[in-house]
C-alpha atoms as a PDB file:
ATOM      1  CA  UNK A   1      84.883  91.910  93.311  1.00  0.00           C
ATOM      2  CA  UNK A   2      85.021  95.509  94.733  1.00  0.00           C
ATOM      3  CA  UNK A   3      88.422  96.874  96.117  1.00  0.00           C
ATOM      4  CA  UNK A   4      87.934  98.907  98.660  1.00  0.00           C
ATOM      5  CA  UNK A   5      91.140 100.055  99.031  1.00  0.00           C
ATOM      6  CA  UNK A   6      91.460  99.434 102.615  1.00  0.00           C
ATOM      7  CA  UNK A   7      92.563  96.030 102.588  1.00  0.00           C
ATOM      8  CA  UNK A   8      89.281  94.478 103.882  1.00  0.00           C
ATOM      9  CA  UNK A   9      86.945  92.285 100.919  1.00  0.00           C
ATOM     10  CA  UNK A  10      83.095  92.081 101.354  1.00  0.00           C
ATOM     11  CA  UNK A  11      82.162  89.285 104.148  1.00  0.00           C
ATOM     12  CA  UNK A  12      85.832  88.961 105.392  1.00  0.00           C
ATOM     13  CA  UNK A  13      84.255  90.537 108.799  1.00  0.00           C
ATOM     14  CA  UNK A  14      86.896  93.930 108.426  1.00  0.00           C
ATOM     15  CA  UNK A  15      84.687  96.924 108.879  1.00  0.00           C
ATOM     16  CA  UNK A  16      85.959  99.189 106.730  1.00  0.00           C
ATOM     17  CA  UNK A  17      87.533 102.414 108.232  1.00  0.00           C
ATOM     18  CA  UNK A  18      86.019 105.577 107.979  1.00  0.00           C
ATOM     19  CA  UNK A  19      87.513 108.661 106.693  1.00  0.00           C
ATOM     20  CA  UNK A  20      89.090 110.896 110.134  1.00  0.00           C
ATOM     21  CA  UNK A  21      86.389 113.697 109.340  1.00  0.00           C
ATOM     22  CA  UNK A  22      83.775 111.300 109.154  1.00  0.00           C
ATOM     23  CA  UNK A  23      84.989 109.772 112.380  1.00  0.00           C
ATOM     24  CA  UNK A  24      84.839 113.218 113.914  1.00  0.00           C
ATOM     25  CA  UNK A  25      81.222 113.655 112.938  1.00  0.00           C
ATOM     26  CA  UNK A  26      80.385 109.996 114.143  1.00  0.00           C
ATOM     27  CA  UNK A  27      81.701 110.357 117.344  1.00  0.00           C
ATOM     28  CA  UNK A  28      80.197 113.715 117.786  1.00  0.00           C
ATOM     29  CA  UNK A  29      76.641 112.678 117.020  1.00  0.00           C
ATOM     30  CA  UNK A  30      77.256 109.010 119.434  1.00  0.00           C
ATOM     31  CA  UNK A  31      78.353 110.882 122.179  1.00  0.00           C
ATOM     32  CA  UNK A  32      75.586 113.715 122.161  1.00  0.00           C
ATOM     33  CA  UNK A  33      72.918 110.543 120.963  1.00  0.00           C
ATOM     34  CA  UNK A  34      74.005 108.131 123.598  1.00  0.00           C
ATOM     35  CA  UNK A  35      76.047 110.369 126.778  1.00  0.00           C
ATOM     36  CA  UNK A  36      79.494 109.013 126.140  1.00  0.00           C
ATOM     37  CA  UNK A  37      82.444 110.979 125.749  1.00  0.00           C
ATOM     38  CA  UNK A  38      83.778 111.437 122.433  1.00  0.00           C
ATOM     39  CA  UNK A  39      86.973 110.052 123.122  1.00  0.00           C
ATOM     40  CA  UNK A  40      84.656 106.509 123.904  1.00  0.00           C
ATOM     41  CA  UNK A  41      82.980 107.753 120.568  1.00  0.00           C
ATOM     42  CA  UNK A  42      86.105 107.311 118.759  1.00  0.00           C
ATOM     43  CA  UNK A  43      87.483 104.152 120.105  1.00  0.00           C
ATOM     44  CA  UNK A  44      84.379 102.390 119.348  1.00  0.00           C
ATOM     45  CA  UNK A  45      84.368 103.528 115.632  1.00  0.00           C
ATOM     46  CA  UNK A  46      87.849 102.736 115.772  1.00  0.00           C
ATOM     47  CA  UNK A  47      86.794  99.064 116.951  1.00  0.00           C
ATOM     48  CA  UNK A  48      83.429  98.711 115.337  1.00  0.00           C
ATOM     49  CA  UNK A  49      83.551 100.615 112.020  1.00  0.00           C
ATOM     50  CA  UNK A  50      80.730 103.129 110.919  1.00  0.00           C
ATOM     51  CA  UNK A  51      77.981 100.534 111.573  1.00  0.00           C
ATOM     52  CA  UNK A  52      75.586 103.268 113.386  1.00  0.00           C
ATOM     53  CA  UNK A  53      73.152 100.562 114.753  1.00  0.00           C
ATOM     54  CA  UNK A  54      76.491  98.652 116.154  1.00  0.00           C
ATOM     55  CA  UNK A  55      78.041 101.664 117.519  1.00  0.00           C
ATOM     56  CA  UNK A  56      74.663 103.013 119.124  1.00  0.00           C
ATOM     57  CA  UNK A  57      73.962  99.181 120.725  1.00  0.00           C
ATOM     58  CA  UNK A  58      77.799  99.015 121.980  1.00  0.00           C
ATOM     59  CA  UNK A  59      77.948 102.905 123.527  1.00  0.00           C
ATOM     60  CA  UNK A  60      74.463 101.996 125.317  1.00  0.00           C
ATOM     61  CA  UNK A  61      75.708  98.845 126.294  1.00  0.00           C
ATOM     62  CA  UNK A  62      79.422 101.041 127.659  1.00  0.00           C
ATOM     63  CA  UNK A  63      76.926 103.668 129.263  1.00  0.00           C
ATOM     64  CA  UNK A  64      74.962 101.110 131.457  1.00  0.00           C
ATOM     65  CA  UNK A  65      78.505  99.735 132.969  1.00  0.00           C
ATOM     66  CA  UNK A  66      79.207 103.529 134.269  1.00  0.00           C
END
């Protein structure tokens, strides 16, 4: 079994964390991709991992209750 090193094993349902550059460029892209903020950018990364296709369904899903 892998160790990730960040406390979360394959198919426990933990995303694993990204690195806080990687975050940075996440959130960047989502917000210019989907018109949230970055700070909403962040917080969903923070609560959804680095799943792109998650965080791009979740952000649409925030924009359309603006």
């Amino acid at each position: 079994m892998i160790n990730r090193g960040d406390g979360a094993e394959p198919g426990d349902g933990k995303a694993a964390q990204p690195a806080q550059g990687d975050v940075e460029l996440l959130a960047r892209r989502l917000a210019k991709d989907t018109d949230i903020s970055e700070d909403e950018a962040r917080e969903l990364i923070k609560l959804i991992g680095p799943d792109w296709t998650s965080l791009v369904r979740e952000a649409r899903f925030l924009k359309g209750r603006h």
